[in-house]
Protein backbone atom coordinates (compact mmCIF):
# COMPACT_ATOMS: atom_id res chain seq x y z
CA UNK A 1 -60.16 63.19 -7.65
CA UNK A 2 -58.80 60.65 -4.81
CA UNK A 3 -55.60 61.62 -5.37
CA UNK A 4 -56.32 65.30 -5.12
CA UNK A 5 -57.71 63.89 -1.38
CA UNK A 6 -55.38 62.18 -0.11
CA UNK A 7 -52.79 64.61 -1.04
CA UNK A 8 -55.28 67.13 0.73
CA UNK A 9 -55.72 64.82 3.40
CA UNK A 10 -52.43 63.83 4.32
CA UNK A 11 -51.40 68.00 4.28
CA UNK A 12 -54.04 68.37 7.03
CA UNK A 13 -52.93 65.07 8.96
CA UNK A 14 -49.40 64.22 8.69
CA UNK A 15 -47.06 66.94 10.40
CA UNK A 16 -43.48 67.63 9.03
CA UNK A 17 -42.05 66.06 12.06
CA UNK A 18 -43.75 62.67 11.68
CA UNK A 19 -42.59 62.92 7.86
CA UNK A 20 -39.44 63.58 8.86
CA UNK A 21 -39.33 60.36 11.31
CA UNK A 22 -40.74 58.26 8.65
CA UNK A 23 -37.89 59.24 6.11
CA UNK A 24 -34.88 60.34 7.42
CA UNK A 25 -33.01 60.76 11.20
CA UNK A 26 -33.70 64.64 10.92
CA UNK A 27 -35.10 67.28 9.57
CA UNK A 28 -37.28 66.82 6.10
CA UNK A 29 -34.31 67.14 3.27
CA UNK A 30 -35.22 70.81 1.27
CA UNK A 31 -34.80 68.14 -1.79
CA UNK A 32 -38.10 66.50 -0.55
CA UNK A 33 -40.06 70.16 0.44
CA UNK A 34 -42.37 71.08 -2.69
CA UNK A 35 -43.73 73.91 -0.53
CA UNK A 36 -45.41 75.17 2.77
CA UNK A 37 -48.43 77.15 4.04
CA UNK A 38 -49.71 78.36 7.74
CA UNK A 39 -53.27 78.19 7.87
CA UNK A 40 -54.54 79.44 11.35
CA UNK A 41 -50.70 78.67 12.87
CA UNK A 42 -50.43 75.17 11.36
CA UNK A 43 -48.41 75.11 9.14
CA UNK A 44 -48.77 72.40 5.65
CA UNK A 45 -45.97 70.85 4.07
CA UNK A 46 -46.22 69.35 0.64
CA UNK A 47 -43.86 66.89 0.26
CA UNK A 48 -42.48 64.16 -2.30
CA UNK A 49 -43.51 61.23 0.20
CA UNK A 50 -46.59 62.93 0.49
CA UNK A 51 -47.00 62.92 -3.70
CA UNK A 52 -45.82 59.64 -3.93
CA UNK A 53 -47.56 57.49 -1.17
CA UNK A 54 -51.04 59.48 -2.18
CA UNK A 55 -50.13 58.01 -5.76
CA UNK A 56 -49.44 55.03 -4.74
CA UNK A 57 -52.79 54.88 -2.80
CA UNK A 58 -54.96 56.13 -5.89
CA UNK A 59 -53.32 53.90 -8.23
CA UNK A 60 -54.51 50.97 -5.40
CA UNK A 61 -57.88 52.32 -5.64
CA UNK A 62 -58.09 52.17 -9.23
CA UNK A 63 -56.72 48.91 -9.76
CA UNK A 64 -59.33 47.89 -7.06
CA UNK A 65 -62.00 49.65 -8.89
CA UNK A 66 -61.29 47.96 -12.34
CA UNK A 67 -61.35 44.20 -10.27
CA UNK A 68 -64.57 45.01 -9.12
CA UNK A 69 -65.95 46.22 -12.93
CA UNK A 70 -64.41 43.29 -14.81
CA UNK A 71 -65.58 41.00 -11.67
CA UNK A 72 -69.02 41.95 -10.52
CA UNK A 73 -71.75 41.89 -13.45
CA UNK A 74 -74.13 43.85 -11.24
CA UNK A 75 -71.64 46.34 -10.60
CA UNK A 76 -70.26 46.45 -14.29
CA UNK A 77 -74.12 47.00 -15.46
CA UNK A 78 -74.77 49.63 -13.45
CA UNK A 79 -71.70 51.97 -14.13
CA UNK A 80 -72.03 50.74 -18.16
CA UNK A 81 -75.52 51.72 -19.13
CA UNK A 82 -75.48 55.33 -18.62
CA UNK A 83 -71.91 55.27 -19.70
CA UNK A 84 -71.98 53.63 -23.53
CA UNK A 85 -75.40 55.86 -24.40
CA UNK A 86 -72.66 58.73 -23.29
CA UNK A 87 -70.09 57.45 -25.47
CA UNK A 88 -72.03 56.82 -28.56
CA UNK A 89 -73.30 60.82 -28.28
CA UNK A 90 -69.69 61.78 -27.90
CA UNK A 91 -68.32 59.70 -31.10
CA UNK A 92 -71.75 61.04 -33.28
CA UNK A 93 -70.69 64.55 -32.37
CA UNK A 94 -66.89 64.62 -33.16
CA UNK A 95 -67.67 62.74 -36.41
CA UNK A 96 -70.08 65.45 -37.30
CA UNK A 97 -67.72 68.01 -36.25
CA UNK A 98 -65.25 66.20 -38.17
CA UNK A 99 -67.34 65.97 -41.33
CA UNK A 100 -68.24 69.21 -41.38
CA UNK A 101 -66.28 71.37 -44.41
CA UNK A 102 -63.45 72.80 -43.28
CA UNK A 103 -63.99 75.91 -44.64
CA UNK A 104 -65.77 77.15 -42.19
């Protein structure tokens, strides 16, 4: 989900030309150019810097969010509870589905 924004993000924000600037002393290399879309006359361009710095970002986040659960108990109690009563449900069902005969 944060990756699918910031790559949604940076297509609405970053322009080719400023990619372009950022990467290279030209034009954006076709190499680099996933694809492109106009929506009302502006156009999008998905590129590989765009893919990998949004990765790179989410990746941040996550490694941010994991600090925070193994740190914080408050934090790590509050996004637990609902979350093992989930798992336990999960695990009951598949071993009943996987106890069931399999003749059927």
């Amino acid at each position: 989900m944060t990756f699918a924004f910031y790559v949604t993000f940076g297509l609405l924000t970053v322009r080719e030309d400023t990619i372009a600037q950022w990467v290279s002393d030209g034009a954006l290399p076709a190499r680099d150019r996933y694809g492109d879309l106009t929506v009302f006359g502006h156009e999008l361009v998905l590129s590989r810097q765009l893919l990998v710095v949004s990765g790179f970002i989410t990746g941040f986040a996550a490694l941010q969010f994991v600090v925070q659960l193994v740190t914080d108990a408050t934090y790590r109690e509050q996004f637990a509870r609902g979350m093992a009563a989930e798992t336990r449900q999960v695990l009951a069902v598949r071993a009943a589905y996987l106890a069931r005969p399999s003749g059927r």
